[in-house]
Protein backbone atom coordinates (compact mmCIF):
# COMPACT_ATOMS: atom_id res chain seq x y z
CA UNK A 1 0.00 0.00 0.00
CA UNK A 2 1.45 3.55 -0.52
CA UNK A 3 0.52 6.88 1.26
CA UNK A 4 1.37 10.41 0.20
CA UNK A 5 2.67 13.06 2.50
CA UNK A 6 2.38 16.84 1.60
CA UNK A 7 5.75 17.78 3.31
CA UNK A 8 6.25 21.50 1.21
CA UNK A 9 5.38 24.22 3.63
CA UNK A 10 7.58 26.75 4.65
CA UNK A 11 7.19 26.37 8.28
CA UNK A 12 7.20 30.15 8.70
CA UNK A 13 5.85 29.61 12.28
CA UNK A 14 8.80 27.79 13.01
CA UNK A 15 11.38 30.36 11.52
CA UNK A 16 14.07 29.72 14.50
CA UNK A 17 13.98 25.87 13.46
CA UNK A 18 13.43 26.20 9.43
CA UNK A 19 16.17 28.04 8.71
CA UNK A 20 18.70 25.26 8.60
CA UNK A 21 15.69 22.53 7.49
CA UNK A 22 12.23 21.84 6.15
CA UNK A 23 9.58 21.80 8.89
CA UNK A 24 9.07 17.95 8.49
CA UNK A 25 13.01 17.21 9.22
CA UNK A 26 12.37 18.97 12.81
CA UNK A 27 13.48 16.20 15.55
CA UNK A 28 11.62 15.61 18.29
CA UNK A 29 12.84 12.90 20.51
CA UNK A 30 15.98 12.31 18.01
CA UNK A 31 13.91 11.77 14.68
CA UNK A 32 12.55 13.77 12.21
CA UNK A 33 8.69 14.67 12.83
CA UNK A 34 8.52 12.67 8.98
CA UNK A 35 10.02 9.48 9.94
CA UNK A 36 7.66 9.70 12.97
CA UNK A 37 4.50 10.33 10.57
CA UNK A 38 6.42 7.06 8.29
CA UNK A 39 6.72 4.78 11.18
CA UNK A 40 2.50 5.10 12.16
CA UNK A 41 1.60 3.97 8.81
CA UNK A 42 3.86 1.33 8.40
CA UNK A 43 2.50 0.03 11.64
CA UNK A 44 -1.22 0.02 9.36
CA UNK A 45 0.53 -2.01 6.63
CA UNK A 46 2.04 0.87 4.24
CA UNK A 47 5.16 0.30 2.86
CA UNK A 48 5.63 2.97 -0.02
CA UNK A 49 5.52 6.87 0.82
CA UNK A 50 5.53 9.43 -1.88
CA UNK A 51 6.67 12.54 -0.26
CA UNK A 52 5.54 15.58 -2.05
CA UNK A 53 8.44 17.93 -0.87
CA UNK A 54 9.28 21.31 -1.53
CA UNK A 55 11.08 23.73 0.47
CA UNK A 56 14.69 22.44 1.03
CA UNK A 57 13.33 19.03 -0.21
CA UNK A 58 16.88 18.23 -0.38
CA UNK A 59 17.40 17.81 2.86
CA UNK A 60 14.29 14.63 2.90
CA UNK A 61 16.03 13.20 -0.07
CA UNK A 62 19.68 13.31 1.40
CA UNK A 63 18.11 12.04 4.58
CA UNK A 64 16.46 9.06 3.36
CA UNK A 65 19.13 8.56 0.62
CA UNK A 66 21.42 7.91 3.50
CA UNK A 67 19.38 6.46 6.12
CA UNK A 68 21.01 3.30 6.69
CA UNK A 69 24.75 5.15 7.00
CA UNK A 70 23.03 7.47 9.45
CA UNK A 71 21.48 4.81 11.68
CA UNK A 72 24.51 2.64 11.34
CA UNK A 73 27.89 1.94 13.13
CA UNK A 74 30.62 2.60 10.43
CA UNK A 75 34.24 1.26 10.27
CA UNK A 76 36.55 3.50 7.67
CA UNK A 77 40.00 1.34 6.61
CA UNK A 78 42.13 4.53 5.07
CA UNK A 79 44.37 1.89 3.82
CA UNK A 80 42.79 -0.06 1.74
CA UNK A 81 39.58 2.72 1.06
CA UNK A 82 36.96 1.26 2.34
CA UNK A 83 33.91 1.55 4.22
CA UNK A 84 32.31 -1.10 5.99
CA UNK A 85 28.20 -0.76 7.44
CA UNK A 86 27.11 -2.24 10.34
CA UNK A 87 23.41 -2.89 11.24
């Protein structure tokens, strides 16, 4: 099932936080409000999101892009260049 989320306002109530970032990247409790909004309707059974983003949509897509690396333990070997994930 997929869901779209309308995430292109430009939080102007929330200047002092939406400078740096689009409203739905604000963190409460370590995590953006969107990944929040994601996790309650995955609980329901969705498991595609179209995000309809527009102001600093970047900042979503570099998110989610790296996800995994940001919720991860990484090892760097300067050696041999490499990068090693770890769940």
């Amino acid at each position: 099932m997929k869901a779209v989320i309308l995430a292109g306002g430009l939080g102007t109530r929330l200047s002092e936080e939406t400078d740096l970032r689009p409203k739905p990247m604000i963190e409460i409790g370590g995590r953006p409000i969107l990944w929040h909004i994601m996790k309650i309707y995955s609980a329901q059974g969705v498991n595609e999101f179209i995000i309809c983003a527009g102001y600093k949509g970047y900042v979503i897509k570099e998110y989610f892009a790296n996800y995994f690396l940001h919720m991860s333990d990484v090892t760097f070997d300067m050696a041999n260049n490499r990068m090693e994930v770890h769940h």
